[in-house]
C-alpha atoms as a PDB file:
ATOM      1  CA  UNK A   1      96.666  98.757  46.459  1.00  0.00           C
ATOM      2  CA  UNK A   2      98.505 101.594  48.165  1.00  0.00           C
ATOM      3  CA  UNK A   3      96.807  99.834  51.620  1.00  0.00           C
ATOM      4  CA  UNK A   4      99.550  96.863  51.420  1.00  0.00           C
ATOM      5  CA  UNK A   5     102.289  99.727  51.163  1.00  0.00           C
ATOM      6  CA  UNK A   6     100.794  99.766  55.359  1.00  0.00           C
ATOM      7  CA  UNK A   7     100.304  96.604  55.865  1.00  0.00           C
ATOM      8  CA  UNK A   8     102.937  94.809  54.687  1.00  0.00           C
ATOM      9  CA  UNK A   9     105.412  96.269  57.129  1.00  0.00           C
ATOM     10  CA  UNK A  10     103.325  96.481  59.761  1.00  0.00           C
ATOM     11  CA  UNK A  11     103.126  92.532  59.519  1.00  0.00           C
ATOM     12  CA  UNK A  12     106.482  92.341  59.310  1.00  0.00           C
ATOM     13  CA  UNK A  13     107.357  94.023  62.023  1.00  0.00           C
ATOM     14  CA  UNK A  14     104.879  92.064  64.140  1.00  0.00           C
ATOM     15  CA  UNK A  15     106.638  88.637  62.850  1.00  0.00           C
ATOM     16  CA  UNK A  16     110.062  90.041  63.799  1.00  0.00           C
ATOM     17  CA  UNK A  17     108.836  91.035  67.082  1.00  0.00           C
ATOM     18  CA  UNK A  18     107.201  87.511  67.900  1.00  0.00           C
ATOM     19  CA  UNK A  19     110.138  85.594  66.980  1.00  0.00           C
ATOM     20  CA  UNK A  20     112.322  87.889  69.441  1.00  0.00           C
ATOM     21  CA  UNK A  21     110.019  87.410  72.406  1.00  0.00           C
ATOM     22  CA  UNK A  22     109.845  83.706  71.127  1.00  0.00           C
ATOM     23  CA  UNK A  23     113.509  83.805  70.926  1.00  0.00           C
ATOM     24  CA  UNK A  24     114.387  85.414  74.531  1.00  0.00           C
ATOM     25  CA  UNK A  25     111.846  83.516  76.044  1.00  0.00           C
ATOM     26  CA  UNK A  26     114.080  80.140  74.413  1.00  0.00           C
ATOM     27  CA  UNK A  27     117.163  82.232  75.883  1.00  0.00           C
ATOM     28  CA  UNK A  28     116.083  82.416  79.511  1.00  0.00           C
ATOM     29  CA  UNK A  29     115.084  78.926  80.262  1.00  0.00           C
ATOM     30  CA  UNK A  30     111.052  79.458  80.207  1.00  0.00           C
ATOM     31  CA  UNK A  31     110.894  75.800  78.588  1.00  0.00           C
ATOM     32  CA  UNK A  32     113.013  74.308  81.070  1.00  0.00           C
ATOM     33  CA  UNK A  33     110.944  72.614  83.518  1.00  0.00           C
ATOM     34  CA  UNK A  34     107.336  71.938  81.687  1.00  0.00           C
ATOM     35  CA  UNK A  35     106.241  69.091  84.224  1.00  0.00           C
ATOM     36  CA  UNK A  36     107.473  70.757  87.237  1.00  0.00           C
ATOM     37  CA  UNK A  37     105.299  73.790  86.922  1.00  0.00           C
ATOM     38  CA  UNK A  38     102.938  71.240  86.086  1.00  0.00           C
ATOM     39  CA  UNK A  39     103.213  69.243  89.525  1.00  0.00           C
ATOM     40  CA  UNK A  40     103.755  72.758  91.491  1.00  0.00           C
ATOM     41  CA  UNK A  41     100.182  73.547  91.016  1.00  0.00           C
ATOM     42  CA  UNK A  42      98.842  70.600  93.132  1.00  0.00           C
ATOM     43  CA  UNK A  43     101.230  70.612  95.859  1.00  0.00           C
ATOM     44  CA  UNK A  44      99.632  72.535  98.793  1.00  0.00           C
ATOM     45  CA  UNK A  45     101.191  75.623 100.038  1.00  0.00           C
ATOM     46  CA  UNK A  46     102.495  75.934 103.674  1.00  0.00           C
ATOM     47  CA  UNK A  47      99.419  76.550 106.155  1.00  0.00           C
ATOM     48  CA  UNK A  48      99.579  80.153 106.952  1.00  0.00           C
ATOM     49  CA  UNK A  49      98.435  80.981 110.973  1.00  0.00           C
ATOM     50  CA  UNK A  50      95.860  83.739 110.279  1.00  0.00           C
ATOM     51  CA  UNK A  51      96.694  87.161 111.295  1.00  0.00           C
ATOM     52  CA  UNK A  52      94.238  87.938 113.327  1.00  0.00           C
ATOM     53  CA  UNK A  53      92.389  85.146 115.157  1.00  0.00           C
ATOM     54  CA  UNK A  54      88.785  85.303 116.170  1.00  0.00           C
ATOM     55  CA  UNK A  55      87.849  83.727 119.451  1.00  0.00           C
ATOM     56  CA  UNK A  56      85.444  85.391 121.591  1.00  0.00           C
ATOM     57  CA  UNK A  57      88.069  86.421 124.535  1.00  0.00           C
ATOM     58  CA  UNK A  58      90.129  87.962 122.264  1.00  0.00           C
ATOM     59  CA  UNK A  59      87.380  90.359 120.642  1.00  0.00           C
ATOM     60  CA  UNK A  60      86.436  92.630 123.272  1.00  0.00           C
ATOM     61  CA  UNK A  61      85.593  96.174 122.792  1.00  0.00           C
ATOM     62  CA  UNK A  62      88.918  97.588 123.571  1.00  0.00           C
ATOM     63  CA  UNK A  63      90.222  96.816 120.172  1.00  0.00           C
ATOM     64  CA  UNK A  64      92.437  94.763 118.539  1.00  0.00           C
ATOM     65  CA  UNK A  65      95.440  92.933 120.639  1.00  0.00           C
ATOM     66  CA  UNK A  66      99.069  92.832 119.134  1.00  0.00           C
ATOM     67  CA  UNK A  67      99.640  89.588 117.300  1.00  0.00           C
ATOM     68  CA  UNK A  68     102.947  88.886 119.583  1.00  0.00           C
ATOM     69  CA  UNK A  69     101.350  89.471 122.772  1.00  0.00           C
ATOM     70  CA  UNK A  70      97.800  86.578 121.685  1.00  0.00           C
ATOM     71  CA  UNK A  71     100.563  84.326 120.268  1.00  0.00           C
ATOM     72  CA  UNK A  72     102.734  84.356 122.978  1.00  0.00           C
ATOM     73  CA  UNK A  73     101.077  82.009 125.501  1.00  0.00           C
ATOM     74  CA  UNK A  74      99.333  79.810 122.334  1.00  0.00           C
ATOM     75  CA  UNK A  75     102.153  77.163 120.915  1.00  0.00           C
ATOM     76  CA  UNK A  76     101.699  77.279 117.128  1.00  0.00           C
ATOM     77  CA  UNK A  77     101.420  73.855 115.197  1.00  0.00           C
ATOM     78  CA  UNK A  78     104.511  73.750 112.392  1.00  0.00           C
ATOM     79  CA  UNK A  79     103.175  72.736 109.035  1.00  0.00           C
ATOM     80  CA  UNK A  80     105.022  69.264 107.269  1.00  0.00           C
ATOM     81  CA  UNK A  81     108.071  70.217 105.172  1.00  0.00           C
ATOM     82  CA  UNK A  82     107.375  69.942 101.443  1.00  0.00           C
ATOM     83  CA  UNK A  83     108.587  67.731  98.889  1.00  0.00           C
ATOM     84  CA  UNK A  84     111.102  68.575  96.560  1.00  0.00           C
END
């Protein structure tokens, strides 16, 4: 019996917290856009160039080039704007 003096508040507490994060998260707009986040997931991101390219001129013994001075003389292909 004396146990439910413990947990009694302790569940309490617990609710009160809940409904405050449940509360704030109501406050700050996480509900806002549901089927956005939704869609984001299966748009593809922008194609990165990678940051160091492997090509067998490039990858002598001397090391690794700069990336500015390999992608100076190499025009790089622009990705597609996205859809908003």
């Amino acid at each position: 019996m004396m146990d439910f003096f413990y947990l009694i508040p302790i569940a309490i507490a617990l609710g009160v917290i809940g409904l405050c994060a449940f509360m704030w998260s109501l406050r700050s707009g996480q509900y806002e856009d549901l089927d956005g986040a939704a869609a984001r997931i299966l748009l593809d991101d922008e194609a990165l160039p990678p940051a160091n390219p492997v090509s067998g001129a490039e990858n002598s013994a001397e090391g690794p080039t700069s990336e500015a001075a390999s992608s100076a003389g190499s025009p790089q292909a622009e990705a597609p704007p996205r859809p908003r």
